[in-house]
N, C-alpha and C. Protein backbone atom coordinates (compact mmCIF):
# COMPACT_ATOMS: atom_id res chain seq x y z
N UNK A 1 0.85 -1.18 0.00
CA UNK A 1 0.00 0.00 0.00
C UNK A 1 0.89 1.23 0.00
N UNK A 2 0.51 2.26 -1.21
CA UNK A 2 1.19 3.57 -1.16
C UNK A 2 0.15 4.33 -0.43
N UNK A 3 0.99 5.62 0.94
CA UNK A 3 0.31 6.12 1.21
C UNK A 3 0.84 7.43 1.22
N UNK A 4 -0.03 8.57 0.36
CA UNK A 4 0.46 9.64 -0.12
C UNK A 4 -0.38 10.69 0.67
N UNK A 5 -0.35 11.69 1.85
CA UNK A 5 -0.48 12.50 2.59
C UNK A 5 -0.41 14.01 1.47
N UNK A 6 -1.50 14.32 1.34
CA UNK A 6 -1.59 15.69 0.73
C UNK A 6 -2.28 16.63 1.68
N UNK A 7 -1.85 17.50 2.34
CA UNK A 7 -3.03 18.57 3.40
C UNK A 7 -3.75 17.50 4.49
N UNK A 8 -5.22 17.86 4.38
CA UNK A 8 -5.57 16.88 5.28
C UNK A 8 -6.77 16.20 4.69
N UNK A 9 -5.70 15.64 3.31
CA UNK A 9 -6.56 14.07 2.42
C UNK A 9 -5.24 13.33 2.56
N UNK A 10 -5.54 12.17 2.66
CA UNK A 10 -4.50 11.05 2.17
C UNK A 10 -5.14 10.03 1.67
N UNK A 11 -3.89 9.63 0.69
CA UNK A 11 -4.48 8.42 -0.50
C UNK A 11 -4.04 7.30 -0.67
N UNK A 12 -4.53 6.25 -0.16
CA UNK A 12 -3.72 4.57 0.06
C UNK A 12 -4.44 4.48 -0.98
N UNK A 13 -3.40 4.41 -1.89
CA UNK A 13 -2.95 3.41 -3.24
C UNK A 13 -2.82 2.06 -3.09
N UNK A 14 -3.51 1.33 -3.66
CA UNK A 14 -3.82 -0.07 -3.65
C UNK A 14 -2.52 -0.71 -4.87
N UNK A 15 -1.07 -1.35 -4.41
CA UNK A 15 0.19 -1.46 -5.31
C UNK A 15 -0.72 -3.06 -5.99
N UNK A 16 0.41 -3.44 -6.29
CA UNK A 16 0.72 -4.94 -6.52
C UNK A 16 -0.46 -6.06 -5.63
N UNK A 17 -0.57 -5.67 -4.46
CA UNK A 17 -0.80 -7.11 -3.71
C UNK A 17 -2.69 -6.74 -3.86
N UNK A 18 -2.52 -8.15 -3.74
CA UNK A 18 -4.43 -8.29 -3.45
C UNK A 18 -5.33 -7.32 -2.62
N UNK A 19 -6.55 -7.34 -2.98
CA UNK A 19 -7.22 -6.72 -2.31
C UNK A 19 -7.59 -7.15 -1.03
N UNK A 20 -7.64 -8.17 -0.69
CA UNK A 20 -7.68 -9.31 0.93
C UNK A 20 -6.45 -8.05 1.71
N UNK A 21 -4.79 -8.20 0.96
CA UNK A 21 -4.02 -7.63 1.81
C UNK A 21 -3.88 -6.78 1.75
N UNK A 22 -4.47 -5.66 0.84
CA UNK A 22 -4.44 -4.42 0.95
C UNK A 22 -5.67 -3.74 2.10
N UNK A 23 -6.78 -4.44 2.32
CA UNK A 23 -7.54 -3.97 3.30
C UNK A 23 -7.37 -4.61 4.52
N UNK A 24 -6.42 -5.95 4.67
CA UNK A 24 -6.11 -5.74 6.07
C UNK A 24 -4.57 -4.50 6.68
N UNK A 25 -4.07 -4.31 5.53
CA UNK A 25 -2.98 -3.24 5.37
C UNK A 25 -4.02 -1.80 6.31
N UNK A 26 -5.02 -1.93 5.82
CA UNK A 26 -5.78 -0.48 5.84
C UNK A 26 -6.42 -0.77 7.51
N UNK A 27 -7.07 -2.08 7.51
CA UNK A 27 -7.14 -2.24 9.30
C UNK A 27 -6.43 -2.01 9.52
N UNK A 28 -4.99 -2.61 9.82
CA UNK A 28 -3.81 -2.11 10.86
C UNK A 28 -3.50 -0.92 11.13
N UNK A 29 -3.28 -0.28 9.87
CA UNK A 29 -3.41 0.97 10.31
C UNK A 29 -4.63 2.56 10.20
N UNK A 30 -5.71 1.53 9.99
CA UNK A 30 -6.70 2.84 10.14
C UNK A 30 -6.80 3.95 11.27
N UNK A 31 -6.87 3.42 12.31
CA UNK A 31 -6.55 4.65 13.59
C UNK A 31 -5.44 5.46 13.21
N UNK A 32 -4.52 5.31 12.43
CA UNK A 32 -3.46 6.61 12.14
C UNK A 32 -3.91 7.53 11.24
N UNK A 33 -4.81 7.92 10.78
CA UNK A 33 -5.45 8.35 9.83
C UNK A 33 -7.01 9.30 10.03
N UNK A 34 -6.91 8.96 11.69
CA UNK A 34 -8.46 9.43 12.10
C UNK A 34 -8.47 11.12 11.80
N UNK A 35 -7.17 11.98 11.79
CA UNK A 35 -7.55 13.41 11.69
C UNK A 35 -7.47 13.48 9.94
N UNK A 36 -7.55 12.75 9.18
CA UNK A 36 -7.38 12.87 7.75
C UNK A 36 -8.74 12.35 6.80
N UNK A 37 -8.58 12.84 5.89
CA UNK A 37 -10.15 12.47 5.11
C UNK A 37 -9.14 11.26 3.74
N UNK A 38 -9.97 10.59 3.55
CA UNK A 38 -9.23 9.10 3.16
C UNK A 38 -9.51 9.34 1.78
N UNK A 39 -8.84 8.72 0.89
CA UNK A 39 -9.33 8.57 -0.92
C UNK A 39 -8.65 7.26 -0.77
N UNK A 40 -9.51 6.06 -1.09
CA UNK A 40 -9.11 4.74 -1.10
C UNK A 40 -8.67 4.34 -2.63
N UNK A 41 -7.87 4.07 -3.30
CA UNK A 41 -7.66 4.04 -4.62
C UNK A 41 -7.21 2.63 -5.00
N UNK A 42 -8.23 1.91 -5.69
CA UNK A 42 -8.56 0.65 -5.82
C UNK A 42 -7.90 0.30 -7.24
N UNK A 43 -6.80 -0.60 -7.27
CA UNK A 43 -5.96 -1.37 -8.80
C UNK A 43 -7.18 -1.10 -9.78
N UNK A 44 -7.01 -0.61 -11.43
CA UNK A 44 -8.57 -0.89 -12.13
C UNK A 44 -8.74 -2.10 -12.66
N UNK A 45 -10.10 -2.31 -12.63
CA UNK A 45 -10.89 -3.46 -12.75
C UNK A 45 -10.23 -4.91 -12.15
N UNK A 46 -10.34 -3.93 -10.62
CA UNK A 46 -10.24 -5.11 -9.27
C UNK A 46 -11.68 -5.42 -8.90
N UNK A 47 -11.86 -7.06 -8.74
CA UNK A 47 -12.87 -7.53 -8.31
C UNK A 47 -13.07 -7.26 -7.14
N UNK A 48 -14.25 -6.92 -6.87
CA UNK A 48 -14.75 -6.30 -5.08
C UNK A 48 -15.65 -7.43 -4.88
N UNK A 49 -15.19 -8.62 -3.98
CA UNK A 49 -15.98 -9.52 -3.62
C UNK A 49 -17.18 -8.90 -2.45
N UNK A 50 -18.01 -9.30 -2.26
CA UNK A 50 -18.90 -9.07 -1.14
C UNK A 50 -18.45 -9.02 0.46
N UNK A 51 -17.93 -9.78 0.55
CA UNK A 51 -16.90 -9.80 1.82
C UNK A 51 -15.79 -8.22 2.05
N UNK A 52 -15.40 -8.65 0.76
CA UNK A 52 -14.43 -7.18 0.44
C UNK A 52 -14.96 -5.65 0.68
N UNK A 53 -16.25 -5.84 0.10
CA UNK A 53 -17.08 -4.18 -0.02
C UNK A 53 -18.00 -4.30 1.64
N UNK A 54 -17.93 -5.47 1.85
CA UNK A 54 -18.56 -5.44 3.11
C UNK A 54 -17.69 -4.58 4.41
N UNK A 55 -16.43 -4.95 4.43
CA UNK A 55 -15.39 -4.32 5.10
C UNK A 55 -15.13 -2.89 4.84
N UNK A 56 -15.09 -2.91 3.52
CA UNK A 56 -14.53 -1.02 2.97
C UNK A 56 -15.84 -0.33 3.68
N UNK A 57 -17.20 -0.67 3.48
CA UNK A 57 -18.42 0.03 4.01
C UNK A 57 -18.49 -0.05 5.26
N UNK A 58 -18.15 -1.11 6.21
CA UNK A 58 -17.98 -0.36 8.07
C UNK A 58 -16.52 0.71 7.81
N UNK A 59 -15.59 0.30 7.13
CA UNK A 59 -13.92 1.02 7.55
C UNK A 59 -14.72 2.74 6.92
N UNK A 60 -15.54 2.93 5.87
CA UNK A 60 -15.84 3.95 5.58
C UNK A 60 -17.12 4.83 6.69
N UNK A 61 -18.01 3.94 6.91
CA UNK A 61 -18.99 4.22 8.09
C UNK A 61 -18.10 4.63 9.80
N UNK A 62 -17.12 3.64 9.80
CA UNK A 62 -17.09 4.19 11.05
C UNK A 62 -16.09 6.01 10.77
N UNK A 63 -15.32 6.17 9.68
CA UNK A 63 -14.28 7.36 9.28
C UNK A 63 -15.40 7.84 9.32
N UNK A 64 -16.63 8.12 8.93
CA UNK A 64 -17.36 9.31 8.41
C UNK A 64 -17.82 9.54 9.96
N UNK A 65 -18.01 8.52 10.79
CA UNK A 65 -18.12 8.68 12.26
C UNK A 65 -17.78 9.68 12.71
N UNK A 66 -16.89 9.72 12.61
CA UNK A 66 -15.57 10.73 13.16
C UNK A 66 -15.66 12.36 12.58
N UNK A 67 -16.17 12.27 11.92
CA UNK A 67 -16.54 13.46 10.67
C UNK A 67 -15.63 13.72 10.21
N UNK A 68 -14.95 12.89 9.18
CA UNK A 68 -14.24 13.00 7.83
C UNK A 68 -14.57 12.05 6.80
N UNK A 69 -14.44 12.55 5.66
CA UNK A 69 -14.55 11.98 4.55
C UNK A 69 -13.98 10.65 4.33
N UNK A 70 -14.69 9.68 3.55
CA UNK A 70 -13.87 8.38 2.77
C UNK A 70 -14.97 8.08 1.52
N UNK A 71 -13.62 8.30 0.45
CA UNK A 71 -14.24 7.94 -0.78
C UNK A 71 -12.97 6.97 -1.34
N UNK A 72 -14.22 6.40 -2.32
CA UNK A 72 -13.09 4.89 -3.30
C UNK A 72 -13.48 4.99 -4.89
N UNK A 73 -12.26 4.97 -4.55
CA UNK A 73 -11.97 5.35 -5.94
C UNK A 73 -11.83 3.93 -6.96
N UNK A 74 -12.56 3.70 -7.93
CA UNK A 74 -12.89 2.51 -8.86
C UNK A 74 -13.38 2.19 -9.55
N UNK A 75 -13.03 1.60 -10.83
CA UNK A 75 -13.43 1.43 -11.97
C UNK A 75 -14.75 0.34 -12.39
N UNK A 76 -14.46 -0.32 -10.88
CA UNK A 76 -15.74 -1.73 -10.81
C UNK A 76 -16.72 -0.88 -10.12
N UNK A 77 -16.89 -0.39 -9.51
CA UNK A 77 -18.36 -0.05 -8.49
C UNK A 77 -18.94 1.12 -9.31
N UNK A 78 -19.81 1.46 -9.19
CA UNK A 78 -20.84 2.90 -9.83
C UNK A 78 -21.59 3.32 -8.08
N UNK A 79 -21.73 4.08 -8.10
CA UNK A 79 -22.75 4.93 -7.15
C UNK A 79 -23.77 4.13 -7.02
N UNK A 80 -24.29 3.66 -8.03
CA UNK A 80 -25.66 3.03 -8.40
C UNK A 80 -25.62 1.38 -7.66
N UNK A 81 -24.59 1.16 -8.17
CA UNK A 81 -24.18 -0.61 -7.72
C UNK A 81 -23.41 -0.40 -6.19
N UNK A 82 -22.99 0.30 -5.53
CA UNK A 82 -22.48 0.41 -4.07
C UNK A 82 -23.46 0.45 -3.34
N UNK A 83 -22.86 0.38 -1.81
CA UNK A 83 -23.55 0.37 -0.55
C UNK A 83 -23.96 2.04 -0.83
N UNK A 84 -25.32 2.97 -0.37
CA UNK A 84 -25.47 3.71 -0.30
C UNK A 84 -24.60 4.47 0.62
N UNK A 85 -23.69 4.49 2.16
CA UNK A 85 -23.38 4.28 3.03
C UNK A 85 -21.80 4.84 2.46
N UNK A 86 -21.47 4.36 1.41
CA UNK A 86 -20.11 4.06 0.95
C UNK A 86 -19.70 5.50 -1.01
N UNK A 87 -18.94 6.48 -0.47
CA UNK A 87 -18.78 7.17 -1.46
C UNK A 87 -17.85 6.56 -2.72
N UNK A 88 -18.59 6.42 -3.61
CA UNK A 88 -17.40 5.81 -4.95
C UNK A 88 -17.51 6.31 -6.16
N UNK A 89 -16.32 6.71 -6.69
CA UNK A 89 -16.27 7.43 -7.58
C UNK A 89 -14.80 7.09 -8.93
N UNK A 90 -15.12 7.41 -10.34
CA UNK A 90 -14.30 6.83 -10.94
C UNK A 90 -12.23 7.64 -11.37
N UNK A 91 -12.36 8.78 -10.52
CA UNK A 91 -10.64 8.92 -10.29
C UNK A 91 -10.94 9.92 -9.31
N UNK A 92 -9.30 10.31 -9.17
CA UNK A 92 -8.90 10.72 -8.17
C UNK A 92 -9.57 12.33 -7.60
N UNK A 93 -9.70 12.93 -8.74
CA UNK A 93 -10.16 14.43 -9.13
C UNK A 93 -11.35 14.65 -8.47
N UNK A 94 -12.23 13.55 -9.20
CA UNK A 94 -13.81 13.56 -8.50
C UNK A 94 -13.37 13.07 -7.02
N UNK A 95 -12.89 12.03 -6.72
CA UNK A 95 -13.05 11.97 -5.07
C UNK A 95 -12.64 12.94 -3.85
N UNK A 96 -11.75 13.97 -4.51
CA UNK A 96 -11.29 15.14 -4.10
C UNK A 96 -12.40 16.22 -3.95
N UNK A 97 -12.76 16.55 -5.43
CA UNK A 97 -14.19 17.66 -5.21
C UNK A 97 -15.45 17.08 -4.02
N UNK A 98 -15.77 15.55 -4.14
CA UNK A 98 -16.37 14.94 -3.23
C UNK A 98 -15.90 15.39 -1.43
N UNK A 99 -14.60 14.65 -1.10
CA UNK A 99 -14.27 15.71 -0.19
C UNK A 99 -14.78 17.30 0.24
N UNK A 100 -14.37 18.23 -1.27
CA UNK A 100 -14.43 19.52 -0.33
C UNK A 100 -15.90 19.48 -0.44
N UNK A 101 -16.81 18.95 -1.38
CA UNK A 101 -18.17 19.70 -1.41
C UNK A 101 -18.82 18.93 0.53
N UNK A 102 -18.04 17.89 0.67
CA UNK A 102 -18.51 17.16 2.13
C UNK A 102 -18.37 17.99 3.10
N UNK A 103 -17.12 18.79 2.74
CA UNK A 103 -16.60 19.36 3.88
C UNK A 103 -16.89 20.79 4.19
N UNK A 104 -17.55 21.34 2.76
CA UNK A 104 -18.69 22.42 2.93
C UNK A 104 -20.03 22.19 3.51
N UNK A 105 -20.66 21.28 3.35
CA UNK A 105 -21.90 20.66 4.02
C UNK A 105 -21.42 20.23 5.72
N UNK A 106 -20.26 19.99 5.91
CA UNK A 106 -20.51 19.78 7.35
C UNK A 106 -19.90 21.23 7.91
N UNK A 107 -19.24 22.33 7.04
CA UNK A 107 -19.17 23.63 7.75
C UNK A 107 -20.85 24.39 7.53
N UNK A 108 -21.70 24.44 6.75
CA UNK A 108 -22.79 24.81 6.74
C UNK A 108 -23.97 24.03 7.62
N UNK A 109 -23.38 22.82 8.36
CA UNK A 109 -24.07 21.91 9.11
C UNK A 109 -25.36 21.04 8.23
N UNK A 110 -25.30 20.53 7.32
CA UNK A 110 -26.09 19.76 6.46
C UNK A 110 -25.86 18.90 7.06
């Protein structure tokens, strides 16, 4: 897992290894990450087993807990086909504007 710290977004890049070890990569260290808004960036046209999207949707539910952002970034999921619960979007650009427009709605208290 690459993890690239820009302001206060950071972006675990999903390298080489599977998606199994890239999201237990992301358990171990999710608590380091709680003051940061997340862009999860998924290999393209990686299979998201059910098990798999089952995990990204609590790891994203409990971050938004906290009130920060988590969006995933991917070429397999649509808005339409995801957990409602779970922000996904197809690059990096859009999951960014996603961020600030979030982060205007929770300074206007939406």
């Amino acid at each position: 897992m690459q993890i690239s710290p820009q302001g206060h977004t950071t972006q675990l890049i999903q390298e080489a290894e599977g998606l199994p070890d890239f999201l237990a990569q992301l358990q171990q260290q999710f608590t380091s990450f709680g003051s940061q808004h997340l862009v999860l960036v998924l290999l393209p046209n990686q299979e998201i087993v059910a098990s798999a999207l089952s995990l990204i949707s609590n790891i994203s539910t409990a971050h938004r807990d906290i009130g920060k952002s988590f969006v995933v970034v991917t070429d397999t999921l649509t808005y339409e086909t995801a957990p409602e619960e779970l922000a996904v979007v197809p690059s990096v650009q859009e999951a960014l504007d996603v961020i600030e427009m979030e982060d205007i709605e929770r300074d206007l208290g939406i």
